[in-house]
N, C-alpha and C. Protein backbone atom coordinates (compact mmCIF):
# COMPACT_ATOMS: atom_id res chain seq x y z
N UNK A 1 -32.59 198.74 47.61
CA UNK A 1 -33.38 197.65 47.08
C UNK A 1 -34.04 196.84 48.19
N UNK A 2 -33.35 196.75 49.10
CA UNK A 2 -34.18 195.99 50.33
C UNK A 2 -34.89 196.88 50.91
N UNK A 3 -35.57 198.02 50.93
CA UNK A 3 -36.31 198.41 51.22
C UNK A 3 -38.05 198.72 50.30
N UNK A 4 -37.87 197.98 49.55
CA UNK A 4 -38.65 197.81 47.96
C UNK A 4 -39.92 197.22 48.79
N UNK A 5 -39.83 195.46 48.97
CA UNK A 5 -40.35 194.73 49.61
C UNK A 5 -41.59 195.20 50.28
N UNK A 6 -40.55 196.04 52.00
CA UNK A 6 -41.71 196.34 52.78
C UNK A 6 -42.48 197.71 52.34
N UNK A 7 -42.00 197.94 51.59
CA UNK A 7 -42.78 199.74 51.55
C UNK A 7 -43.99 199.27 50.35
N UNK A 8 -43.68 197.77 49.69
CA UNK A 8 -44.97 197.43 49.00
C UNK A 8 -45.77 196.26 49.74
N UNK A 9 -45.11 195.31 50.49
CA UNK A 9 -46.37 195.70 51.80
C UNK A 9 -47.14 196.49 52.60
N UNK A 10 -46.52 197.46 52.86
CA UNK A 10 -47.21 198.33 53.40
C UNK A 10 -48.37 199.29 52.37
N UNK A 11 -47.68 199.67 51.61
CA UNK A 11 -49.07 199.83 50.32
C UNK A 11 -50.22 199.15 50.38
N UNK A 12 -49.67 197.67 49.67
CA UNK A 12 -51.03 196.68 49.57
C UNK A 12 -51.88 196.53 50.56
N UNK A 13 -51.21 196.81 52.11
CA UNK A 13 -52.09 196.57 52.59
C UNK A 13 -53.04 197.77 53.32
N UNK A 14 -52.20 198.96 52.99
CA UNK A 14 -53.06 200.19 53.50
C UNK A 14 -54.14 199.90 51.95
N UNK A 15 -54.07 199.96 50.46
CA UNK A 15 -55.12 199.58 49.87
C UNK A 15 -56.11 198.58 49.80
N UNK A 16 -55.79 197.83 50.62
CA UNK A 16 -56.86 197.35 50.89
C UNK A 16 -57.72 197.43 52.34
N UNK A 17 -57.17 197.92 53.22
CA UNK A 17 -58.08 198.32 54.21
C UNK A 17 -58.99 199.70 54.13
N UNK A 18 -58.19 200.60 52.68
CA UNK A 18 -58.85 201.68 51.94
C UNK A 18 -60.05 201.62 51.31
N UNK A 19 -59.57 200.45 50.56
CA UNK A 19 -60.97 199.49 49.72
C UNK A 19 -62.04 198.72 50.68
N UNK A 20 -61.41 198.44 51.55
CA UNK A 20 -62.37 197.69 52.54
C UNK A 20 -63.16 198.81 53.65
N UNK A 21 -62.92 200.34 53.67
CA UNK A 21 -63.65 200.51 54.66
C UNK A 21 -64.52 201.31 53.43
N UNK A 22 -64.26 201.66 51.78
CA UNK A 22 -64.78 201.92 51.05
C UNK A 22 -66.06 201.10 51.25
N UNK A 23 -66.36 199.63 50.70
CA UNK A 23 -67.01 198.36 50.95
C UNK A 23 -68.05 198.52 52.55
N UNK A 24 -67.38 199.24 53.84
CA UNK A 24 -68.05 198.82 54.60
C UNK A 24 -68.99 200.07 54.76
N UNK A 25 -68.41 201.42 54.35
CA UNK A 25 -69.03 202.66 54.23
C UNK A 25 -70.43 202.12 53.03
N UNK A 26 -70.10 201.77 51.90
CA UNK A 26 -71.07 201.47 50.69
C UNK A 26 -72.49 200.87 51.33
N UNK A 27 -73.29 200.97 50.97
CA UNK A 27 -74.54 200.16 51.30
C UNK A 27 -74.96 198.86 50.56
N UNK A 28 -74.10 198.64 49.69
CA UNK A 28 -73.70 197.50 49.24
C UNK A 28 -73.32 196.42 49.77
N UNK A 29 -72.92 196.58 50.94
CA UNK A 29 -71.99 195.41 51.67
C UNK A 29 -72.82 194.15 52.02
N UNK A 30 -74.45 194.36 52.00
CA UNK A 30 -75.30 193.46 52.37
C UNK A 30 -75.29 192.21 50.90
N UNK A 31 -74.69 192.55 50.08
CA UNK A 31 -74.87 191.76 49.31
C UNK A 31 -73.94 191.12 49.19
N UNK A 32 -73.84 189.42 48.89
CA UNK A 32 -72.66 188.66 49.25
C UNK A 32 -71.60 188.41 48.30
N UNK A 33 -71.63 189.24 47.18
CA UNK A 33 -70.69 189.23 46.48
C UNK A 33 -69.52 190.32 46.85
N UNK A 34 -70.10 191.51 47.89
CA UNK A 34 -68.95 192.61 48.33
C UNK A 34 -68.66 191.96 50.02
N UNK A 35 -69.64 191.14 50.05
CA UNK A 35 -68.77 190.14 51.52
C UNK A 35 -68.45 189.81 51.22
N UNK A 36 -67.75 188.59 49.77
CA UNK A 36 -66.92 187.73 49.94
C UNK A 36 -65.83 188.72 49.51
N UNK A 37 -65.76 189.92 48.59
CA UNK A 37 -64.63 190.62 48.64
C UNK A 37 -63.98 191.23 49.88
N UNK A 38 -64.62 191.47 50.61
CA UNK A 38 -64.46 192.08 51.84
C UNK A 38 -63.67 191.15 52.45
N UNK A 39 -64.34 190.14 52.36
CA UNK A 39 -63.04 188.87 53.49
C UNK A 39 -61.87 188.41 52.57
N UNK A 40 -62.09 188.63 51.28
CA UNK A 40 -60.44 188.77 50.12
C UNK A 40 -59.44 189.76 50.76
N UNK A 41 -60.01 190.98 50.67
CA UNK A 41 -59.18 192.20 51.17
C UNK A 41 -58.63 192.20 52.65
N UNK A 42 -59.65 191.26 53.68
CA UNK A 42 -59.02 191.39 54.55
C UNK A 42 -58.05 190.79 54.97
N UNK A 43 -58.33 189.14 54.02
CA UNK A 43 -57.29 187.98 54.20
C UNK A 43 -56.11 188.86 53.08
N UNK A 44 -55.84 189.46 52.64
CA UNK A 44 -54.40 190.16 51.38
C UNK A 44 -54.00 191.20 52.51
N UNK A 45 -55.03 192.18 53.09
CA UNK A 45 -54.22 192.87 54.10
C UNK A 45 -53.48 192.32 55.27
N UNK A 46 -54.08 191.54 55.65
CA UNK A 46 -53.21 190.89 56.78
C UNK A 46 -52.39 190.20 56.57
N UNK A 47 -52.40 189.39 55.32
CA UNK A 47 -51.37 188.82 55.20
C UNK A 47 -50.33 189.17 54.81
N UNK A 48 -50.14 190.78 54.36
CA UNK A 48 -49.02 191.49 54.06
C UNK A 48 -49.06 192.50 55.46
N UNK A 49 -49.69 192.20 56.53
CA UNK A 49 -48.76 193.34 57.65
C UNK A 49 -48.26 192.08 58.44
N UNK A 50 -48.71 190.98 58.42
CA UNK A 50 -48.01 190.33 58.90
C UNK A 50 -46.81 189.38 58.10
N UNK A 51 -46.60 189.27 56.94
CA UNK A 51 -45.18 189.35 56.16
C UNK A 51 -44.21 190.51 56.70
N UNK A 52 -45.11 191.45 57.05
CA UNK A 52 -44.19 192.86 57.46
C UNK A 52 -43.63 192.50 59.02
N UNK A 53 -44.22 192.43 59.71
CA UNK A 53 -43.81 191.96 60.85
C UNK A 53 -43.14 190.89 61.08
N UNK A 54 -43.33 189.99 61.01
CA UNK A 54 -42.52 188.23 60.85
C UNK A 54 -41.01 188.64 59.74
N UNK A 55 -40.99 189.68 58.68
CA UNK A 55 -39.91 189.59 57.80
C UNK A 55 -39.02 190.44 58.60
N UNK A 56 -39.82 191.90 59.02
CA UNK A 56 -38.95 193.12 59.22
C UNK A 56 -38.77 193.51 60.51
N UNK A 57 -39.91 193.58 61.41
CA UNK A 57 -40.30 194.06 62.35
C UNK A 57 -39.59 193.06 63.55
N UNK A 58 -40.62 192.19 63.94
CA UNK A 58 -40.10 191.51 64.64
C UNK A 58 -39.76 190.00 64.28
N UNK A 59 -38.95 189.82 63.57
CA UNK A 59 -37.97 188.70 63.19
C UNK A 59 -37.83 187.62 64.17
N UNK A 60 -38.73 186.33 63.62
CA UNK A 60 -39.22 185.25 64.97
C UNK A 60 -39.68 184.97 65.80
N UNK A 61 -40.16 186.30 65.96
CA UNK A 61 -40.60 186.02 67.35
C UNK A 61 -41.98 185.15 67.65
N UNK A 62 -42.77 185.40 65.84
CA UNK A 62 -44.12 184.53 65.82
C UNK A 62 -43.68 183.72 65.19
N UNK A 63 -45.07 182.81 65.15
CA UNK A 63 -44.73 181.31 64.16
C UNK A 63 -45.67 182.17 63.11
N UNK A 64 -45.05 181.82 61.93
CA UNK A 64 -44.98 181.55 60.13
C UNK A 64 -45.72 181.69 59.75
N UNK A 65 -47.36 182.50 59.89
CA UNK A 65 -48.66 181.51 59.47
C UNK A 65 -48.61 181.60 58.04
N UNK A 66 -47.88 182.73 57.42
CA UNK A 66 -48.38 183.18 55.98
C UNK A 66 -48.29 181.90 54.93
N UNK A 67 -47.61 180.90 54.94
CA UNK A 67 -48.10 180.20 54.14
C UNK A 67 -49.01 179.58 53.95
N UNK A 68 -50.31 179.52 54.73
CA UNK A 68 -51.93 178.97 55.32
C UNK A 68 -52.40 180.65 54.30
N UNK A 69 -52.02 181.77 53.97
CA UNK A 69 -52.38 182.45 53.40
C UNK A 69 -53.02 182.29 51.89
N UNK A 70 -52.15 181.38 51.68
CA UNK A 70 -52.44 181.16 49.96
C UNK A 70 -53.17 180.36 49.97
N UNK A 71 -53.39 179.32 50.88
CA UNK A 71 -54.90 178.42 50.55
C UNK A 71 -55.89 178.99 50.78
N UNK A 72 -56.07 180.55 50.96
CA UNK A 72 -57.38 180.87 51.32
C UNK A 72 -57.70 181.85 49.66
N UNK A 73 -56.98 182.40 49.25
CA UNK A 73 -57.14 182.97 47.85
C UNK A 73 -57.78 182.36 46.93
N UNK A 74 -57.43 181.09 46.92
CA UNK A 74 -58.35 180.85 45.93
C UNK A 74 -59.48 180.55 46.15
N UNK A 75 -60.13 180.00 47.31
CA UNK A 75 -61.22 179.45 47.66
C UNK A 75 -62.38 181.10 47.71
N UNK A 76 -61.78 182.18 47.95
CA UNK A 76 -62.02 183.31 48.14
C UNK A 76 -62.82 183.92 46.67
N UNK A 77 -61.24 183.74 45.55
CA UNK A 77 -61.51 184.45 44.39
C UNK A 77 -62.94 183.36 43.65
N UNK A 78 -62.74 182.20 44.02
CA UNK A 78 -64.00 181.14 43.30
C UNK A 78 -65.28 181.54 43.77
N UNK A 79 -65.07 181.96 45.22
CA UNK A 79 -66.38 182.33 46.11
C UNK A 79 -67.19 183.92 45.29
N UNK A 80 -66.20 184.30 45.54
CA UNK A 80 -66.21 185.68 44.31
C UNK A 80 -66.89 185.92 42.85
N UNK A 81 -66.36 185.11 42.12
CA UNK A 81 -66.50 184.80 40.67
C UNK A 81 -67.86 184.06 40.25
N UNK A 82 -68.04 183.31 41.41
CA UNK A 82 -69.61 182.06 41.54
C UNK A 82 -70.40 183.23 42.61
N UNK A 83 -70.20 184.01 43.01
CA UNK A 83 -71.40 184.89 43.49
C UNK A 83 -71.78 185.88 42.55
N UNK A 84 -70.60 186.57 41.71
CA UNK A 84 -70.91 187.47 41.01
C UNK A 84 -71.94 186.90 39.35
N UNK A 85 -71.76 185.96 39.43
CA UNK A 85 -72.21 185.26 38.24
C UNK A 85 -73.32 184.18 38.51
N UNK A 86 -73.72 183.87 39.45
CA UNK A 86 -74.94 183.28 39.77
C UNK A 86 -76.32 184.14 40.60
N UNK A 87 -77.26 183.77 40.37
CA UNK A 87 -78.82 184.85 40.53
C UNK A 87 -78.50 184.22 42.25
N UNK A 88 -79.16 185.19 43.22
CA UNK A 88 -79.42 183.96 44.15
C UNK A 88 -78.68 183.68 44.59
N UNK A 89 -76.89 183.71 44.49
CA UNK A 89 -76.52 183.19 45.16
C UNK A 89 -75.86 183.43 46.81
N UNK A 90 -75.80 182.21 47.56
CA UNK A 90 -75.47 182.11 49.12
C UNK A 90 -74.68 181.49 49.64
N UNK A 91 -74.04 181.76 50.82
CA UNK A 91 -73.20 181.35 51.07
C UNK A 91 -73.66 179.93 51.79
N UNK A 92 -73.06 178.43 51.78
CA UNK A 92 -73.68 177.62 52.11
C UNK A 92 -72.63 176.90 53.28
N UNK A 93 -72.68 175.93 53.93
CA UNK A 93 -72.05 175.22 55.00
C UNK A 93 -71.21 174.45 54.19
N UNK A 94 -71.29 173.97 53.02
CA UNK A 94 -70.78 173.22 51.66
C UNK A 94 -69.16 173.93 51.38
N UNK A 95 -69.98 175.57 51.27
CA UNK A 95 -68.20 176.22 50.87
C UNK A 95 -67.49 176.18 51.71
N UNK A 96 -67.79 175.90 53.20
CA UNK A 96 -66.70 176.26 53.97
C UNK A 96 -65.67 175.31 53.85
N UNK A 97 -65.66 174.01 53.22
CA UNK A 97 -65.19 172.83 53.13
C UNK A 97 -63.71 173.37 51.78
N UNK A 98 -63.63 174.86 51.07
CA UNK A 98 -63.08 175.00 50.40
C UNK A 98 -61.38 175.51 51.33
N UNK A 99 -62.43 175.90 52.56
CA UNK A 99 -60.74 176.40 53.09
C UNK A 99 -60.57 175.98 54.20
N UNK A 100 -60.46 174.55 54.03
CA UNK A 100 -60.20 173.46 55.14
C UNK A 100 -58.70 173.44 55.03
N UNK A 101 -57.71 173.48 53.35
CA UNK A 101 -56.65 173.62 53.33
C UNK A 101 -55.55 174.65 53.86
N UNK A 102 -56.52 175.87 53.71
CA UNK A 102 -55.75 176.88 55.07
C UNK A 102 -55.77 177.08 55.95
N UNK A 103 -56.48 176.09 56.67
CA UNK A 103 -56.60 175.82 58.01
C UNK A 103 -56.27 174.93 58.65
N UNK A 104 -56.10 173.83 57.92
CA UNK A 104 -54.89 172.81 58.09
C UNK A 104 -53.73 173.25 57.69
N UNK A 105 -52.70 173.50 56.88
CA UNK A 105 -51.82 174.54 56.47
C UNK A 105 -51.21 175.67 57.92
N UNK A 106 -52.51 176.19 58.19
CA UNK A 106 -51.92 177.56 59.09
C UNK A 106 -51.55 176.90 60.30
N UNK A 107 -52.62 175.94 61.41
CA UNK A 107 -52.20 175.29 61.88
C UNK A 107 -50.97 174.21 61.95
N UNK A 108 -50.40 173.84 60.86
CA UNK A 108 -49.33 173.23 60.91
C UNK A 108 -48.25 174.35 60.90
N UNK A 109 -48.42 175.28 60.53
CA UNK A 109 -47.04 176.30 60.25
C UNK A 109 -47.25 176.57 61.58
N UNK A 110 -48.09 176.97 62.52
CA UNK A 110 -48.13 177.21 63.96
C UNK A 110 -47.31 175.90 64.59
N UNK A 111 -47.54 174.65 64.63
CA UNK A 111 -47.50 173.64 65.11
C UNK A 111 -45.92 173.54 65.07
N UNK A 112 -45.64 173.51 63.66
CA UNK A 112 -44.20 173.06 63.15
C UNK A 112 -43.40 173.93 63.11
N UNK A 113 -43.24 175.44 63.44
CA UNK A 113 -42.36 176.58 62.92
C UNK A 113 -41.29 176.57 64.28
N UNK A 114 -40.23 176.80 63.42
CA UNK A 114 -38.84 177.14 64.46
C UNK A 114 -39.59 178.49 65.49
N UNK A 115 -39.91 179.45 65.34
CA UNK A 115 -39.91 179.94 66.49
C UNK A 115 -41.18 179.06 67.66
N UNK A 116 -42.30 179.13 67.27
CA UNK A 116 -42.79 178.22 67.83
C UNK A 116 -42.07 176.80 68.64
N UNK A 117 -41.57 176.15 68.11
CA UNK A 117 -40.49 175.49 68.94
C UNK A 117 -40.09 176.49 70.07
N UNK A 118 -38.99 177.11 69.78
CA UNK A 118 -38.36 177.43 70.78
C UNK A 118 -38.83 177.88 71.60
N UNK A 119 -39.99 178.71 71.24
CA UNK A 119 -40.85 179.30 72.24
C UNK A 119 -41.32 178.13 73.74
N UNK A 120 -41.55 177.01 72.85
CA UNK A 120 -42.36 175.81 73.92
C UNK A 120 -40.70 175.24 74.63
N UNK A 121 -39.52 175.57 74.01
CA UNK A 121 -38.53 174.69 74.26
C UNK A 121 -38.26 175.81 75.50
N UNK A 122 -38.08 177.35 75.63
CA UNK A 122 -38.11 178.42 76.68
C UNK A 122 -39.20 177.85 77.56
N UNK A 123 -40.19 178.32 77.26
CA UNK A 123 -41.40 177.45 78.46
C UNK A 123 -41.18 176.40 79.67
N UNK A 124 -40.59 175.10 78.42
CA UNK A 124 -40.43 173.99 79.24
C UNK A 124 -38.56 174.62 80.51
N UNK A 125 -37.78 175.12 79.58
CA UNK A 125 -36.65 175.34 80.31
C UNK A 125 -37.04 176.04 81.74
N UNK A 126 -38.19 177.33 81.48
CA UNK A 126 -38.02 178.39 82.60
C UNK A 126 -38.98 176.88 83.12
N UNK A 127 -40.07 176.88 83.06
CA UNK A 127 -40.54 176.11 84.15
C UNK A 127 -40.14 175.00 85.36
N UNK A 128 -38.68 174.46 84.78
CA UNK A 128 -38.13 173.30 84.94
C UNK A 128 -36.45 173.46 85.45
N UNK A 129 -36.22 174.56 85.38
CA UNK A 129 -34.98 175.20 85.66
C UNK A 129 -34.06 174.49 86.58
N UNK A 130 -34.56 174.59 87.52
CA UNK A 130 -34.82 173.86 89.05
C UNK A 130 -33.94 172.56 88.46
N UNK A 131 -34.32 171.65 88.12
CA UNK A 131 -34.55 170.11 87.73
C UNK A 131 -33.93 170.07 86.60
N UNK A 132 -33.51 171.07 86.28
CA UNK A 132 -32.41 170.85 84.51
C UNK A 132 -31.11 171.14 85.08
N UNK A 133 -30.91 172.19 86.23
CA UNK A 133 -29.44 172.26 86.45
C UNK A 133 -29.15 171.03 87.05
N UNK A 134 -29.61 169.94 87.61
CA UNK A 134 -29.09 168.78 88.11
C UNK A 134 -28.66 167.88 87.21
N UNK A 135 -29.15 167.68 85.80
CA UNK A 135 -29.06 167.03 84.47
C UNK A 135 -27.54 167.19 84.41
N UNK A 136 -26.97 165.99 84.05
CA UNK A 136 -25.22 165.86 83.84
C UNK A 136 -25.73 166.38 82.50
N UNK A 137 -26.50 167.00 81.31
CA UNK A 137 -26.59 167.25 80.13
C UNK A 137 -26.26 168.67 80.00
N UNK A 138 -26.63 169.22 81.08
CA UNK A 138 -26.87 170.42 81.90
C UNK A 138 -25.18 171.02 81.88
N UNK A 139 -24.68 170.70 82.62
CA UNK A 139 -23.36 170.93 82.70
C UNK A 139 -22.44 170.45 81.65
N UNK A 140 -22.48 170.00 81.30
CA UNK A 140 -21.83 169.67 79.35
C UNK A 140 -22.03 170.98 78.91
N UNK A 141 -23.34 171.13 78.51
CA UNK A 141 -23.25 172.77 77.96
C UNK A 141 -22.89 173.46 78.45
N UNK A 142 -23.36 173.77 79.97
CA UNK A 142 -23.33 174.96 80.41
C UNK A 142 -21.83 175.38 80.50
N UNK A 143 -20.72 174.12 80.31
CA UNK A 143 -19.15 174.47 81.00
C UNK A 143 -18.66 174.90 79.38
N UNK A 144 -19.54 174.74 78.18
CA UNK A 144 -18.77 175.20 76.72
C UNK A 144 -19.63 176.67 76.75
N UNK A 145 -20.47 176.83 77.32
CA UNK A 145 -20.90 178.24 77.14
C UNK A 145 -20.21 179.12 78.13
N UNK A 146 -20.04 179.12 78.75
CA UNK A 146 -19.52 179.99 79.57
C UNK A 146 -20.16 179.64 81.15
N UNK A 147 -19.87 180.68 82.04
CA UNK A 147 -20.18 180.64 83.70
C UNK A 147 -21.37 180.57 83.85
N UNK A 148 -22.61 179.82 84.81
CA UNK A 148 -23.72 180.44 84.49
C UNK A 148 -24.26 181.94 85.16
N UNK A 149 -24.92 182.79 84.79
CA UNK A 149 -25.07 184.27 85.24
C UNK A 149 -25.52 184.07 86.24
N UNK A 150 -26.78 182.59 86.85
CA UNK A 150 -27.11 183.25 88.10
C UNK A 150 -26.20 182.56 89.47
């Protein structure tokens, strides 16, 4: 059963890079109702190889973005639905204002995510190494962890 998950990520998102090079092969693509699908499929594929990676693969090692994922769906499927159904229609400087929320969103999951932390909290340690073993805070830990290796 735990293997359910990723093997339907990995589906969804080989179908849609299936569908999407369908779309880029088509001569259709100039029209902006199979661009805005095109950037649907690409924002659903990626966001399931990278569920795959962040869940299965490599576990923490990135920061989180997929929840900045879902604010872009809908702004996507509306973009979609109002191209396919209006004469004329274009993409304007107006819509981009629809996925301001997944971009505020993704950026905060970057900003705020536990691995992210630690990542900057490693950074600051290696850089500073020097100047942390002198820290009496320093030796508190270091004497409940064990010897230090170097």
């Amino acid at each position: 059963m735990q293997f359910v998950i990723p093997i339907l990520q990995i589906l969804i998102a080989f179908q849609c890079f299936i569908f999407l090079l369908y779309l880029l092969v088509d001569s259709r693509l100039s029209q902006v109702p199979n661009r805005v699908l095109a950037a649907l499929l690409v924002t659903l594929g990626t966001h399931m190889l990278l569920n795959l990676v962040n869940q299965h693969l490599i576990v923490g090692l990135f920061p989180n973005i997929s929840i900045g994922f879902g604010f872009f769906y809908g702004p996507l499927i509306f973009l979609y639905v109002l191209a396919l159904s209006t004469r004329g229609f274009a993409l304007q400087r107006v819509h981009a204002a629809h996925f301001v929320p997944g971009l505020v969103s993704s950026l905060l999951a970057i900003v705020f995510s536990i691995p992210s932390y630690y990542f900057a909290i490693g950074i600051f340690l290696s850089l500073f190494y020097i100047r942390i073993k002198k820290l009496p805070a320093y030796f508190l830990l270091s004497e409940r962890a064990g010897p230090d290796p170097l």
